[in-house]
PDB file of N, CA and C in Angstrom:
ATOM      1  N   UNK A   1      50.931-254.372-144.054  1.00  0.00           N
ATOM      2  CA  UNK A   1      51.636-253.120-144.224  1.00  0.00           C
ATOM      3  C   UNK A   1      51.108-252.380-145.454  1.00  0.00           C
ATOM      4  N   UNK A   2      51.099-251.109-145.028  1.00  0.00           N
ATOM      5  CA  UNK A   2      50.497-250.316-146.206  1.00  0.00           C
ATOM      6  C   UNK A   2      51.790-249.668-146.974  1.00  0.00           C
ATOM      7  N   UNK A   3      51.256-249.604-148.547  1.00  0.00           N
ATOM      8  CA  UNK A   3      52.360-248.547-149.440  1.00  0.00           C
ATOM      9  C   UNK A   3      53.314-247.496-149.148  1.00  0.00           C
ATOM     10  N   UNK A   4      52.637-247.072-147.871  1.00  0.00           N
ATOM     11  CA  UNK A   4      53.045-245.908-147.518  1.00  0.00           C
ATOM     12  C   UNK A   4      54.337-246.449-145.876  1.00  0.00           C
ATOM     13  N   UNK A   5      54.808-247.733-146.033  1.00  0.00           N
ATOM     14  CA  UNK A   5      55.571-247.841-144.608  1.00  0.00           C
ATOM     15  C   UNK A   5      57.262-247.499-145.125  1.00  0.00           C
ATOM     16  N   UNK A   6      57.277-246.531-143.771  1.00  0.00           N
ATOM     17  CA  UNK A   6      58.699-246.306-144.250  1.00  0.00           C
ATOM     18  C   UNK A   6      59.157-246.499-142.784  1.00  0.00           C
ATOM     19  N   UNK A   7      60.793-246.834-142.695  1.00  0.00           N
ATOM     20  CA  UNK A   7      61.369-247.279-141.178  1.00  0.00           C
ATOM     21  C   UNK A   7      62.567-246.654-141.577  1.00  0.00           C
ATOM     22  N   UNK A   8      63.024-245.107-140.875  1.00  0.00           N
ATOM     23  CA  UNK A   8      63.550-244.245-141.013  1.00  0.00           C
ATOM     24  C   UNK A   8      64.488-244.396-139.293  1.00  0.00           C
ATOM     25  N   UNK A   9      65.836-244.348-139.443  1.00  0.00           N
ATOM     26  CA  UNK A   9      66.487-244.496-138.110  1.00  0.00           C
ATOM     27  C   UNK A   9      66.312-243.191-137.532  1.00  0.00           C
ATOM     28  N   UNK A  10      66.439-243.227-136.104  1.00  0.00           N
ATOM     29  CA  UNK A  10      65.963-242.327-135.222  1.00  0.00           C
ATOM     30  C   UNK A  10      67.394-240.870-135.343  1.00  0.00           C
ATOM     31  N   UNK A  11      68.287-241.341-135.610  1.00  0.00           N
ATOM     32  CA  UNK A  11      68.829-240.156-135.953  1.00  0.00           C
ATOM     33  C   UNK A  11      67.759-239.521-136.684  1.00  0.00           C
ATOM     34  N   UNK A  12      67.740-239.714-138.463  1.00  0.00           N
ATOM     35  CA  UNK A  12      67.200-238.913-139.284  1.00  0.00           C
ATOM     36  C   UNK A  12      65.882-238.432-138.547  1.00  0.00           C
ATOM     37  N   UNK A  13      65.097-238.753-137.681  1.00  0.00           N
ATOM     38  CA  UNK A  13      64.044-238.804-137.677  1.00  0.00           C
ATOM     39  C   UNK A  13      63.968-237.633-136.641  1.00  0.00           C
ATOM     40  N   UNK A  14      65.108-237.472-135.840  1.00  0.00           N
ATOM     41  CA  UNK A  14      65.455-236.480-134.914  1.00  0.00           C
ATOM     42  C   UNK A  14      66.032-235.278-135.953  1.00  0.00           C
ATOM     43  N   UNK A  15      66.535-235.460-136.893  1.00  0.00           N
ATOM     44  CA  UNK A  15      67.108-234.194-137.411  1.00  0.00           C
ATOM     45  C   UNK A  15      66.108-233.688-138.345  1.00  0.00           C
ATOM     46  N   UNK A  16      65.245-234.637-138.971  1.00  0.00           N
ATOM     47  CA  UNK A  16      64.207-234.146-139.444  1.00  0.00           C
ATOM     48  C   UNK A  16      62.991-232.946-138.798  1.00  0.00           C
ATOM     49  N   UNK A  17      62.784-233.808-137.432  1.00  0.00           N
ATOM     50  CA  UNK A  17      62.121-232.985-136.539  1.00  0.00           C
ATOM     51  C   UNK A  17      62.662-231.580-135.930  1.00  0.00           C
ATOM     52  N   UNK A  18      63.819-231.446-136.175  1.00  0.00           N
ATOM     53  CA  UNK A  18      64.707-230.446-135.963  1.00  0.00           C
ATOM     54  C   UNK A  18      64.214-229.291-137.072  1.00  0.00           C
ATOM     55  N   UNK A  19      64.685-229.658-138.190  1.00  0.00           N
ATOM     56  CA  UNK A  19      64.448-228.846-139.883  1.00  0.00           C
ATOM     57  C   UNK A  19      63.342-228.736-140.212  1.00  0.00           C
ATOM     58  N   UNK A  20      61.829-229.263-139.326  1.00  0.00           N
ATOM     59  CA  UNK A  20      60.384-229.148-139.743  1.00  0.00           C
ATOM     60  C   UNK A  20      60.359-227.927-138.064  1.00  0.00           C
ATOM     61  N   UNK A  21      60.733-228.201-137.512  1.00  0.00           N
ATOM     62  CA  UNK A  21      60.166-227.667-136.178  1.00  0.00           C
ATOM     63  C   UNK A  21      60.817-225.882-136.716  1.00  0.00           C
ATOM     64  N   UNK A  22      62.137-225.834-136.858  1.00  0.00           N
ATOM     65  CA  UNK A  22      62.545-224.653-137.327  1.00  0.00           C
ATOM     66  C   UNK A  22      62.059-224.163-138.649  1.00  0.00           C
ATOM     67  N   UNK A  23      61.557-224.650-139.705  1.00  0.00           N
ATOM     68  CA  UNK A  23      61.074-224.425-140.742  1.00  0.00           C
ATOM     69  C   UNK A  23      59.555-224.155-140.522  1.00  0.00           C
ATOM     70  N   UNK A  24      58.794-223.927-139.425  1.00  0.00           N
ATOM     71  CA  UNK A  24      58.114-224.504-139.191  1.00  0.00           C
ATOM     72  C   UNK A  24      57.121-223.121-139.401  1.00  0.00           C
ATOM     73  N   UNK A  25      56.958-222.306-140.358  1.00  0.00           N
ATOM     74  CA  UNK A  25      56.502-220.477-140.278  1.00  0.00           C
ATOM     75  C   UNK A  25      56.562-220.394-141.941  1.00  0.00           C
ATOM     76  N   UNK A  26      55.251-219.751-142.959  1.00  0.00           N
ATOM     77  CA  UNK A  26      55.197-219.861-143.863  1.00  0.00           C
ATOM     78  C   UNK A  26      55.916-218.882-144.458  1.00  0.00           C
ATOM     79  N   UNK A  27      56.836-217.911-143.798  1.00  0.00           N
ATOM     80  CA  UNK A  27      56.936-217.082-144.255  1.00  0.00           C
ATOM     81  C   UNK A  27      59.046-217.407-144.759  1.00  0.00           C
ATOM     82  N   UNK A  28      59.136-218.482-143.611  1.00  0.00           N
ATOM     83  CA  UNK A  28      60.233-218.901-143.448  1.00  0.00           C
ATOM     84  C   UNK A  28      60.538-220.074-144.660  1.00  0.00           C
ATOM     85  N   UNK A  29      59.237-220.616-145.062  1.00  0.00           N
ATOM     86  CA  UNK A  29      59.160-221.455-146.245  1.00  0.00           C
ATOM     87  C   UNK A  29      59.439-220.414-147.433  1.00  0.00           C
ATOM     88  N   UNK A  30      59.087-219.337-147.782  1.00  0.00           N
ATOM     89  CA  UNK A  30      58.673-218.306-148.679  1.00  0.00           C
ATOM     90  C   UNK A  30      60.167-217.906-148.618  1.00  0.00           C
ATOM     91  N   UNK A  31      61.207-217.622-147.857  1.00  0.00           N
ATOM     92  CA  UNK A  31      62.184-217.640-147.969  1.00  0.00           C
ATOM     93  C   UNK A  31      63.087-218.377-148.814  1.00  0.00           C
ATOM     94  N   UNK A  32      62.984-219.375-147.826  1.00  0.00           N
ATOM     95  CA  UNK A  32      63.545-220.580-148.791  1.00  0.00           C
ATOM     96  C   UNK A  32      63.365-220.590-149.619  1.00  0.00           C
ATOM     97  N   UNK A  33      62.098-220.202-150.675  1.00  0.00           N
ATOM     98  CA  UNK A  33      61.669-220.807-152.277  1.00  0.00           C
ATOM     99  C   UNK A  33      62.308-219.490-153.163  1.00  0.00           C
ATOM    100  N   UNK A  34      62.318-218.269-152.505  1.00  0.00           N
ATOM    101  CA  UNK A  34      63.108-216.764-153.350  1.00  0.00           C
ATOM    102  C   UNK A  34      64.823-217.164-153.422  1.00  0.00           C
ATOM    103  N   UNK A  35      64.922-217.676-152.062  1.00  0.00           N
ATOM    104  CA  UNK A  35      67.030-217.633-152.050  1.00  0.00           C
ATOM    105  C   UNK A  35      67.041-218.419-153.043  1.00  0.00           C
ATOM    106  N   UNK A  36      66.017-220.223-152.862  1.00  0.00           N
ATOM    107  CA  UNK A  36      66.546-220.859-154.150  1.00  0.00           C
ATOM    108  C   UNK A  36      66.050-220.637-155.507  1.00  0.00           C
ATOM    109  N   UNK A  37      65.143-219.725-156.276  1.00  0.00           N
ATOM    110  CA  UNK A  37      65.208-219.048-157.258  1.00  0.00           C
ATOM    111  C   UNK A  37      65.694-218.143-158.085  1.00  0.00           C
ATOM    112  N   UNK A  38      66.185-217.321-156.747  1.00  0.00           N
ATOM    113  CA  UNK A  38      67.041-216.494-157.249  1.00  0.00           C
ATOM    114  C   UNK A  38      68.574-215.567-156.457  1.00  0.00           C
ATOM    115  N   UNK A  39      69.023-216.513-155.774  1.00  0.00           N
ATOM    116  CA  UNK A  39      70.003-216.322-154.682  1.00  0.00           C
ATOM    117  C   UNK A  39      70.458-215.566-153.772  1.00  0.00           C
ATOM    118  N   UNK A  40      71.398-215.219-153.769  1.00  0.00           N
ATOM    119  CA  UNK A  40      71.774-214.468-152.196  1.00  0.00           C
ATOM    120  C   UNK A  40      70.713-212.786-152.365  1.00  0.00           C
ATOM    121  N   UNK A  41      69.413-212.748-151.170  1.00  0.00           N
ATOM    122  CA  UNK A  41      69.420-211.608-151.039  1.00  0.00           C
ATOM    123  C   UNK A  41      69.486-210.851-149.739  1.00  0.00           C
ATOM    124  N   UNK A  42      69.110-209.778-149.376  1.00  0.00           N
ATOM    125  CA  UNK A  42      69.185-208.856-148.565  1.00  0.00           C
ATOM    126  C   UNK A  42      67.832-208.591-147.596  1.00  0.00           C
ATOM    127  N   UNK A  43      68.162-208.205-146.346  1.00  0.00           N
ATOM    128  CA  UNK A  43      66.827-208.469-145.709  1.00  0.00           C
ATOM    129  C   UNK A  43      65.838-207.583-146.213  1.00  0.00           C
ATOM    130  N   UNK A  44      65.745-206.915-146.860  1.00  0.00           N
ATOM    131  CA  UNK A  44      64.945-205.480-147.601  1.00  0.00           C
ATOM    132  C   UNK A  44      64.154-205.995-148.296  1.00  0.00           C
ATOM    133  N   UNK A  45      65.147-206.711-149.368  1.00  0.00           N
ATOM    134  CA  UNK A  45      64.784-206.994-150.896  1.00  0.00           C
ATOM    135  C   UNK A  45      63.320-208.518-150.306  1.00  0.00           C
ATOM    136  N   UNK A  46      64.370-209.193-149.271  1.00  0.00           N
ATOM    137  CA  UNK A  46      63.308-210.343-148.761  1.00  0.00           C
ATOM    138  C   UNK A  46      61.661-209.882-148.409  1.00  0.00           C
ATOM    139  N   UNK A  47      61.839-209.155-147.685  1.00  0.00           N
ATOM    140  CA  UNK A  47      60.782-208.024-147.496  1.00  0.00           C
ATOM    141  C   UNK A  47      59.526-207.601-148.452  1.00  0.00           C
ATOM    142  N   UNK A  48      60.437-206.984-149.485  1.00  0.00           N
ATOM    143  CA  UNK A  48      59.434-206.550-150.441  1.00  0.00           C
ATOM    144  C   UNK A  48      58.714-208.017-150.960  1.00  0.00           C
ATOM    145  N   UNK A  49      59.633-208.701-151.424  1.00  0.00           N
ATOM    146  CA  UNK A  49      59.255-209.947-152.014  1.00  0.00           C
ATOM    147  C   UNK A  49      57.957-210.470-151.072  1.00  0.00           C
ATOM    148  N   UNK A  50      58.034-210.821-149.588  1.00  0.00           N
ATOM    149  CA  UNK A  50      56.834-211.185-149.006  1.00  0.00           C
ATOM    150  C   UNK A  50      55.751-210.718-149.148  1.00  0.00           C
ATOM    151  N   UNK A  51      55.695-209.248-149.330  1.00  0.00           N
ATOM    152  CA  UNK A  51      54.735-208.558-148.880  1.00  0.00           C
ATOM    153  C   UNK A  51      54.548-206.968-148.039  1.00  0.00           C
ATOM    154  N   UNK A  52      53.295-206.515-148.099  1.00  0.00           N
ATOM    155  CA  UNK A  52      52.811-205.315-147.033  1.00  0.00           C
ATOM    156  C   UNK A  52      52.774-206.342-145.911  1.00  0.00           C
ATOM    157  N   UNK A  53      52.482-207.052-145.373  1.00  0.00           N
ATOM    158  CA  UNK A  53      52.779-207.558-143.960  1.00  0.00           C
ATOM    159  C   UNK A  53      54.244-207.889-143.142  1.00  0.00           C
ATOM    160  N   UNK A  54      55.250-208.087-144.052  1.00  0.00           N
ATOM    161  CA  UNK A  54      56.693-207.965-143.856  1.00  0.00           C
ATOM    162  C   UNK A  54      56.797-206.902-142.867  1.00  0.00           C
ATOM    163  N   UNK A  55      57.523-206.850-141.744  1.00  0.00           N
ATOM    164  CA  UNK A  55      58.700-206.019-141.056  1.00  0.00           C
ATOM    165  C   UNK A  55      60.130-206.998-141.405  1.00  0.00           C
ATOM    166  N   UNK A  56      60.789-205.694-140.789  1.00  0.00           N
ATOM    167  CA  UNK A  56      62.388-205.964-141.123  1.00  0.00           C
ATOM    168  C   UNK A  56      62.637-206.847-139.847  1.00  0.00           C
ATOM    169  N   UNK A  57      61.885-206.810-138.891  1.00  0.00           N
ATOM    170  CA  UNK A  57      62.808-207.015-137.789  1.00  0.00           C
ATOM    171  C   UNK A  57      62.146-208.648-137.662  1.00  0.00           C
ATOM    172  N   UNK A  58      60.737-208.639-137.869  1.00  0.00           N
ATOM    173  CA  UNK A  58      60.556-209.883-138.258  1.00  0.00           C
ATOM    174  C   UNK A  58      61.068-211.125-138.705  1.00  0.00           C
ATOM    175  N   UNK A  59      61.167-210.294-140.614  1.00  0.00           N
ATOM    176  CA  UNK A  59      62.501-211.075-141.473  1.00  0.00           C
ATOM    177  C   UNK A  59      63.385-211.176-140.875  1.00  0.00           C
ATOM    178  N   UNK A  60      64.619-210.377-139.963  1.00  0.00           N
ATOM    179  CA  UNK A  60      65.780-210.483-139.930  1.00  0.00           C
ATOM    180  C   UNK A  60      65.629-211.210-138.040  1.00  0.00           C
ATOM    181  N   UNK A  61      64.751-211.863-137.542  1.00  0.00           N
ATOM    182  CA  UNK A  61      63.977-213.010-136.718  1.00  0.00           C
ATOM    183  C   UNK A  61      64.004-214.199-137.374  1.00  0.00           C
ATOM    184  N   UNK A  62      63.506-214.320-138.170  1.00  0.00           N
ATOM    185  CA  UNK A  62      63.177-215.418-139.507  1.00  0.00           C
ATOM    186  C   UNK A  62      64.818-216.156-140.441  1.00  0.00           C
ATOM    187  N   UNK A  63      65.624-214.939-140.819  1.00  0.00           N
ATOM    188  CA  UNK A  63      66.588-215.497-141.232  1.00  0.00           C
ATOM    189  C   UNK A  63      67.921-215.821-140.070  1.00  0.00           C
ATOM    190  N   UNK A  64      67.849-215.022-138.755  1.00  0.00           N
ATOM    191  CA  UNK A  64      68.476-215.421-137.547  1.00  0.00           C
ATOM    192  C   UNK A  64      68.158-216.525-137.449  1.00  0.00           C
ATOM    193  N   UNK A  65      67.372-217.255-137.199  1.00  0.00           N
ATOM    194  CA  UNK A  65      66.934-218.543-136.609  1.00  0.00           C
ATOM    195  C   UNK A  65      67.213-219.511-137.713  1.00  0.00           C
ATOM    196  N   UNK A  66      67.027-219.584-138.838  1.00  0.00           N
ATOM    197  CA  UNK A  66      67.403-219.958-139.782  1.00  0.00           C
ATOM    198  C   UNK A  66      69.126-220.353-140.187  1.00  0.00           C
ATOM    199  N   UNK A  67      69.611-219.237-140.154  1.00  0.00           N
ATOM    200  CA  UNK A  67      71.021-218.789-139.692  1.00  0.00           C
ATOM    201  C   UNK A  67      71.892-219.803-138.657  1.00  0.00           C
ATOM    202  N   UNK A  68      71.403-219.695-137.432  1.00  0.00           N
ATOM    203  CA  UNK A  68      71.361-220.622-136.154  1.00  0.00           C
ATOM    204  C   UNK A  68      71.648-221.887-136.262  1.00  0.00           C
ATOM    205  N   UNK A  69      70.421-222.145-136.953  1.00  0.00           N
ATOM    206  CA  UNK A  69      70.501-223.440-137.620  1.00  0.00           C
ATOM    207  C   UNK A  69      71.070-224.636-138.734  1.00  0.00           C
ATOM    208  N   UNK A  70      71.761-223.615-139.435  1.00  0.00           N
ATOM    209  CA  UNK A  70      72.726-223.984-140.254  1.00  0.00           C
ATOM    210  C   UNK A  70      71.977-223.871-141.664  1.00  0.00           C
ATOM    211  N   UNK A  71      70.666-223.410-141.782  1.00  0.00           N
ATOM    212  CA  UNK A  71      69.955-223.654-142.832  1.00  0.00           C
ATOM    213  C   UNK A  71      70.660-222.487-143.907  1.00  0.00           C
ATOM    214  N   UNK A  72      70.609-221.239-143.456  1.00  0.00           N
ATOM    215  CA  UNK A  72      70.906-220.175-144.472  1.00  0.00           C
ATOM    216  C   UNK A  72      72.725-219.529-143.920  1.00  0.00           C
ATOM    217  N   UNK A  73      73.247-219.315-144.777  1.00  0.00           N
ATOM    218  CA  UNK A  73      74.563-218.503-144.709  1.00  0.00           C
ATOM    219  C   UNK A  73      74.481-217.129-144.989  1.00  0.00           C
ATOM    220  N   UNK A  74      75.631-216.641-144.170  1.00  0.00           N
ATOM    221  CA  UNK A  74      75.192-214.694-145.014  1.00  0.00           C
ATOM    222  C   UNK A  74      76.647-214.220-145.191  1.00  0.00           C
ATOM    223  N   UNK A  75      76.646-213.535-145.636  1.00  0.00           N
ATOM    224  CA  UNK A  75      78.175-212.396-146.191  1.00  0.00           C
ATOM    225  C   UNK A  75      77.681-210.839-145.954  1.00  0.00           C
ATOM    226  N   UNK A  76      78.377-210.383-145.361  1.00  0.00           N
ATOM    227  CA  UNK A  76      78.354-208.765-145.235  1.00  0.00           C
ATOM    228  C   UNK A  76      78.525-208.263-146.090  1.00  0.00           C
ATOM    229  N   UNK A  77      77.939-207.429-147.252  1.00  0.00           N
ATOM    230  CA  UNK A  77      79.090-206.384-148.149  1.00  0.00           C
ATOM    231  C   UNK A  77      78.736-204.942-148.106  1.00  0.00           C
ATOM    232  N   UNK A  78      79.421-204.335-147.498  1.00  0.00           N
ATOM    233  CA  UNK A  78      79.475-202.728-146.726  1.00  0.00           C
ATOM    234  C   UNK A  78      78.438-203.300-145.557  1.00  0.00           C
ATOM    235  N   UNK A  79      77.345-202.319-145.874  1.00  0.00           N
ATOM    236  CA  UNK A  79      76.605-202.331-144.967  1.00  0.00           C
ATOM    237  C   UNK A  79      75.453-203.359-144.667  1.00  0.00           C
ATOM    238  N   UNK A  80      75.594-204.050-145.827  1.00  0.00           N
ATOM    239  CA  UNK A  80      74.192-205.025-145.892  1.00  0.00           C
ATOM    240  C   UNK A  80      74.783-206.163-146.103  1.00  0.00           C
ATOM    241  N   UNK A  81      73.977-207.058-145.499  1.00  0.00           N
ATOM    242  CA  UNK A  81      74.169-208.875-145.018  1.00  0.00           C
ATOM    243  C   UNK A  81      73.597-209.258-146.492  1.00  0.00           C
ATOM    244  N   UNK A  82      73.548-210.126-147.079  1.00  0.00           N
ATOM    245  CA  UNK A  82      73.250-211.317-147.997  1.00  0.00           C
ATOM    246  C   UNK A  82      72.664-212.615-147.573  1.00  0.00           C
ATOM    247  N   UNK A  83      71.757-213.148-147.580  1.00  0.00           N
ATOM    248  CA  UNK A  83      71.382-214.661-146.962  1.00  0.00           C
ATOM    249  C   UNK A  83      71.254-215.914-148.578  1.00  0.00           C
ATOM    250  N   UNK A  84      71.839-216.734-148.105  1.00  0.00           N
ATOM    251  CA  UNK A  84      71.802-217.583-149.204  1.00  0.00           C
ATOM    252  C   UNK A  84      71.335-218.962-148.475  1.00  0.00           C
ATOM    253  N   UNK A  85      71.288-220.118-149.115  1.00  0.00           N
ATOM    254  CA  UNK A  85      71.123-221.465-148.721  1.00  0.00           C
ATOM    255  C   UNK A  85      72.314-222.179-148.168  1.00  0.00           C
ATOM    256  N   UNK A  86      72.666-222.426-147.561  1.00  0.00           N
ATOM    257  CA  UNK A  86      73.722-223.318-147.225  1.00  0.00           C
ATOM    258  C   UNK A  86      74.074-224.389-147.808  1.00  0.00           C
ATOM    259  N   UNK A  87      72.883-225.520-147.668  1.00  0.00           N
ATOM    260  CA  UNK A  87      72.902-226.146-148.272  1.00  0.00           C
ATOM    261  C   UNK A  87      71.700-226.400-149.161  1.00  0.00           C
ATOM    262  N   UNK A  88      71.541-226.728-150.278  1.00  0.00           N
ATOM    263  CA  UNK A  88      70.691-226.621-151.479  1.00  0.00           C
ATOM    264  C   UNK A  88      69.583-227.755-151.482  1.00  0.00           C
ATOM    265  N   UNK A  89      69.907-229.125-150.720  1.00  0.00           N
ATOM    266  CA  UNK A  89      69.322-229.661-150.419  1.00  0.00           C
ATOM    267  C   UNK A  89      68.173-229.438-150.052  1.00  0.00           C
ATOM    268  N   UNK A  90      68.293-228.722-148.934  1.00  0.00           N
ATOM    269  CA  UNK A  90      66.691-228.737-148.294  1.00  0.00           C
ATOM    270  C   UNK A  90      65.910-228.037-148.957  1.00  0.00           C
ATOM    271  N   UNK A  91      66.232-227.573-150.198  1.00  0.00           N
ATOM    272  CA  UNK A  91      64.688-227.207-151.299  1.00  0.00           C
ATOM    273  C   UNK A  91      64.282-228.554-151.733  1.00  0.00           C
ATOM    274  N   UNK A  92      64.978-229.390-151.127  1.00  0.00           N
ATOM    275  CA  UNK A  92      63.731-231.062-151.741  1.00  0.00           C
ATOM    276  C   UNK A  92      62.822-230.845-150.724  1.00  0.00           C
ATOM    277  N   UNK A  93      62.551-230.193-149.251  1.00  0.00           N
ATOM    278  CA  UNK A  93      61.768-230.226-148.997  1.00  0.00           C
ATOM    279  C   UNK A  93      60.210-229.511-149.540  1.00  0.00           C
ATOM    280  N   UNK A  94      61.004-228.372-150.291  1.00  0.00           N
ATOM    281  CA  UNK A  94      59.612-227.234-150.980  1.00  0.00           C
ATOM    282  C   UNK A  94      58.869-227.789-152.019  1.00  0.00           C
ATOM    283  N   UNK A  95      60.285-229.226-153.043  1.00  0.00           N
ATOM    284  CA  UNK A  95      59.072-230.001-153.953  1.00  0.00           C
ATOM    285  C   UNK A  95      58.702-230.614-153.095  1.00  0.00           C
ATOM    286  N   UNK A  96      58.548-231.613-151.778  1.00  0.00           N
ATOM    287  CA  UNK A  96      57.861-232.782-151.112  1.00  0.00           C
ATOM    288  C   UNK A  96      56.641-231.599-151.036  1.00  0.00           C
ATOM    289  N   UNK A  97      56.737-230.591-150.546  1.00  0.00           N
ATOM    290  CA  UNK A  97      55.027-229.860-149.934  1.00  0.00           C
ATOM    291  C   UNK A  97      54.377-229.324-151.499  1.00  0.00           C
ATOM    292  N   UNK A  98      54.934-229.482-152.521  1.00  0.00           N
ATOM    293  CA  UNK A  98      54.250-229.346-153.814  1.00  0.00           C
ATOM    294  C   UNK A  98      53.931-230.958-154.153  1.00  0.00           C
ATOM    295  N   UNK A  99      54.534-232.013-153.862  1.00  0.00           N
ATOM    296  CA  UNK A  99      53.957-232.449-154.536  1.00  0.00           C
ATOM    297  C   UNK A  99      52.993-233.361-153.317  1.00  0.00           C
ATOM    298  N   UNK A 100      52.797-232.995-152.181  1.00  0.00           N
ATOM    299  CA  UNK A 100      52.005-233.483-151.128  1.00  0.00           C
ATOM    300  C   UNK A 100      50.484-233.784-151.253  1.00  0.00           C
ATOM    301  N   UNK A 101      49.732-234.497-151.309  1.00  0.00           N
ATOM    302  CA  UNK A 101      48.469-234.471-151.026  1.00  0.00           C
ATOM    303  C   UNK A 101      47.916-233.964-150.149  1.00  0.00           C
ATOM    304  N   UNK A 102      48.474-234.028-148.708  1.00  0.00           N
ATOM    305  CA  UNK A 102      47.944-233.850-147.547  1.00  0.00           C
ATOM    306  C   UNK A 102      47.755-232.416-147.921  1.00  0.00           C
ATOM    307  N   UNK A 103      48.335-231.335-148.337  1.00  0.00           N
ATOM    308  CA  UNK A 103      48.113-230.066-148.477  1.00  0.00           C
ATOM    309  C   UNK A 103      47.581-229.127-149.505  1.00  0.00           C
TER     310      UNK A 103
END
């Protein structure tokens, strides 16, 4: 057995594949790393932050599915939604791909 054996029960291993398969869009990672830096924003503000390649309808594709999934929460206030993290956890996944070799 090598350093690297891990024996992970098939639940986790199914919900994992769940949270990589939906996470699974760099732009949707890039999300994740702004909400947890600097918290609840707006699909606009998300926007600018990405980039000239950003659309709205894109982003607001990106945080739906996200949404769906239980990954991000939102609040209405007037006219504009808020997206935050749900749960805070899954930014351990953004250090695992920093501190990854494979990438």
């Amino acid at each position: 057995m090598n350093e690297f054996s891990v024996t992970l029960p098939k639940e986790k291993l199914q919900t994992g594949a769940r949270l990589l398969k939906v996470l699974a869009h760099p732009v949707k990672l890039e999300i994740l790393q702004y909400l947890g830096n600097h918290g609840p924003m707006d699909v606009s503000s998300l926007c600018e932050r990405v980039g000239a390649d950003c659309e709205i309808s894109m982003m607001s594709h990106h945080l739906a599915k996200m949404k769906d999934n239980g990954i991000l929460t939102s609040d209405k206030i007037g006219k504009q939604v808020f997206y935050s993290i749900a749960d805070t956890s899954v930014l351990k996944l953004l250090s695992c791909l920093d501190q990854c070799e494979l990438i």
